[in-house]
Protein backbone atom coordinates (compact mmCIF):
# COMPACT_ATOMS: atom_id res chain seq x y z
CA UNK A 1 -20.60 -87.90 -68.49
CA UNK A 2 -17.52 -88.44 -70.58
CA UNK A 3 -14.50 -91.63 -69.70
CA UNK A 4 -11.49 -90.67 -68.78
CA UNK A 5 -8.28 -92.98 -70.39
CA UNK A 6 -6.55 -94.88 -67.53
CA UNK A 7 -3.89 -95.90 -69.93
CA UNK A 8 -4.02 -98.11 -73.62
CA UNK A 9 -2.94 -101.67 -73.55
CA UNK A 10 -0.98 -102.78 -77.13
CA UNK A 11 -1.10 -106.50 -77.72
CA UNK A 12 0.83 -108.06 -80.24
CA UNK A 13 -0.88 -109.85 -83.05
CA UNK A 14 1.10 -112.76 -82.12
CA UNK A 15 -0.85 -113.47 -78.83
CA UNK A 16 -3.28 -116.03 -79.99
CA UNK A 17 -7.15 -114.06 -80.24
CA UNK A 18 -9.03 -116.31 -77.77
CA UNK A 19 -6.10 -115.24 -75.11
CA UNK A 20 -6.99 -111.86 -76.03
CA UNK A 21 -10.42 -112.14 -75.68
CA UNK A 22 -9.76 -113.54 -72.32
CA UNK A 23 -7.72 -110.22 -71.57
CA UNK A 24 -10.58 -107.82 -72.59
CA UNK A 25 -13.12 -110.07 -70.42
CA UNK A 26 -11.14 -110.55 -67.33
CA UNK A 27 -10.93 -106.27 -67.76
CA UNK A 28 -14.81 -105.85 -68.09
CA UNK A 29 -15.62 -108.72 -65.60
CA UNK A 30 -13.31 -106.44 -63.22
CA UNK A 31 -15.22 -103.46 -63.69
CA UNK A 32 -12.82 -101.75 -65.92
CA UNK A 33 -14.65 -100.11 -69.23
CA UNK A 34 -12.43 -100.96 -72.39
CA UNK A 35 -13.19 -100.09 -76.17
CA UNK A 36 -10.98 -101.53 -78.97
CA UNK A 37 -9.13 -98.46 -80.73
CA UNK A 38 -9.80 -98.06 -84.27
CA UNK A 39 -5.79 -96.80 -84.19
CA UNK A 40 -2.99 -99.24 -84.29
CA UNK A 41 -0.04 -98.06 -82.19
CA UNK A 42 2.74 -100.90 -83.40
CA UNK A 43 1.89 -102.71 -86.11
CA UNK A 44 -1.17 -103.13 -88.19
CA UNK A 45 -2.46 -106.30 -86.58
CA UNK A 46 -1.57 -105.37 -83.11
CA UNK A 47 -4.77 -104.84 -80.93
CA UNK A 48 -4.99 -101.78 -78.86
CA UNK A 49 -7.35 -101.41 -75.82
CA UNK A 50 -8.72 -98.29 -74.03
CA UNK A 51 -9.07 -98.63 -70.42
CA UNK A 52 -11.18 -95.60 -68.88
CA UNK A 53 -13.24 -94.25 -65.94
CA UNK A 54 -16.05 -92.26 -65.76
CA UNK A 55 -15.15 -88.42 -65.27
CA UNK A 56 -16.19 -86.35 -62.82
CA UNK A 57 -15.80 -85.50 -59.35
CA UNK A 58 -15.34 -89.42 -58.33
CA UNK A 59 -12.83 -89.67 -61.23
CA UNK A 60 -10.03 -89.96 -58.60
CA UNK A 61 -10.69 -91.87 -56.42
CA UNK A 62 -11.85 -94.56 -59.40
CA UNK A 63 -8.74 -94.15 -61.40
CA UNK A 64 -6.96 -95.49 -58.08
CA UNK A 65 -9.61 -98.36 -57.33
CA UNK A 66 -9.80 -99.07 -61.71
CA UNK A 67 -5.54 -98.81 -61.63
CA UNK A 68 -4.85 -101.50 -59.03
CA UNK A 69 -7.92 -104.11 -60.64
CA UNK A 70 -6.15 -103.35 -64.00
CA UNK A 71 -2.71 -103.72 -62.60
CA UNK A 72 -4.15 -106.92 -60.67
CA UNK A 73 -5.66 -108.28 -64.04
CA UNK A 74 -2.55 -107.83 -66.40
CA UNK A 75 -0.33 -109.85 -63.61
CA UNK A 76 -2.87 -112.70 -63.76
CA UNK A 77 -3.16 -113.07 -67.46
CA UNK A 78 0.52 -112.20 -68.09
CA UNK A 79 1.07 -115.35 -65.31
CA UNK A 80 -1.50 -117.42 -66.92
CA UNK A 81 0.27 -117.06 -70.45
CA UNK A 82 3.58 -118.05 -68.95
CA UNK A 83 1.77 -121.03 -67.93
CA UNK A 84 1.26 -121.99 -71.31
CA UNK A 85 4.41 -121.22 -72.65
CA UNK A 86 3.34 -118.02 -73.95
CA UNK A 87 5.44 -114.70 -73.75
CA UNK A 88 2.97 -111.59 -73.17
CA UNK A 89 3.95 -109.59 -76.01
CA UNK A 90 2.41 -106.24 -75.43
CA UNK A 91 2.83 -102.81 -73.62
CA UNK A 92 1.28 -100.23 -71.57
CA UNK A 93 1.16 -96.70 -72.46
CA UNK A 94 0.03 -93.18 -71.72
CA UNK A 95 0.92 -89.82 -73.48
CA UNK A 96 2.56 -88.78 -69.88
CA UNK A 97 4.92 -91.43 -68.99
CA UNK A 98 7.22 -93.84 -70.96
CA UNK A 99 5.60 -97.34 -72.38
CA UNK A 100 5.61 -100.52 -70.07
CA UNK A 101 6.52 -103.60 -71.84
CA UNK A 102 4.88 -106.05 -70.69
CA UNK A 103 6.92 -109.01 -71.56
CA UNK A 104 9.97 -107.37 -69.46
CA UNK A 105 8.40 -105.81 -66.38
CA UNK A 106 7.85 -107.07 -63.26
CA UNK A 107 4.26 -107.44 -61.30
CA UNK A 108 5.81 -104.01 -59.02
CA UNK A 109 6.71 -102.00 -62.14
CA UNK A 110 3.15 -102.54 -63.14
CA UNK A 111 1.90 -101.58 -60.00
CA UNK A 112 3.79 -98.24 -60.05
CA UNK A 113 3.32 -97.73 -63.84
CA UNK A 114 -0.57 -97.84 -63.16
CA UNK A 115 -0.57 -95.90 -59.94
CA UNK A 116 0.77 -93.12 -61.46
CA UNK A 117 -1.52 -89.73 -62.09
């Protein structure tokens, strides 16, 4: 069965790695497959992310459930890198809709970004 992209997630290079690391884990621990892309979207140390589902006839139904854990996971680590007095340099995108950046949006726009079809 093939994965369907939920969105990509573009972090700068300038988060520090073990922050990202904590990103991609908090996404798997939360049930949400991610693969680093071999493609850079920004810049040529910026890591990119691809969140999917599994396709198919529950495909819907998970892309709602996957979107609100993802949206739900972003807030956290965006809040736990303001904590440390780090901006979350990064952005959301998807060929259909416009990017999110993430160091200007608020936990709602996230919400709606990711609950969009």
């Amino acid at each position: 069965m093939s994965e369907v992209p939920i969105c990509s997630i573009a972090i700068s290079s300038e988060i520090p790695a073990d922050e990202i690391e904590y990103l991609e884990t908090s996404l798997q621990m939360n049930g949400i497959t991610v693969q680093k892309s071999t493609t850079r979207v920004v810049g040529a140390d910026d890591v990119v992310f691809i969140a999917t589902v599994l396709g198919g006839v529950v495909a819907a139904i998970d892309l709602i459930e996957r979107g609100i854990k993802l949206a739900q996971v972003i807030k956290n680590w965006r809040k736990e890198l303001r904590s440390k007095g780090i901006e979350p340099k990064g952005r959301l995108e998807h060929p259909k809709r416009p990017p999110l950046d993430l160091s200007k949006a608020t936990d709602e726009e996230i919400e709606e970004w990711l609950s969009r079809k």
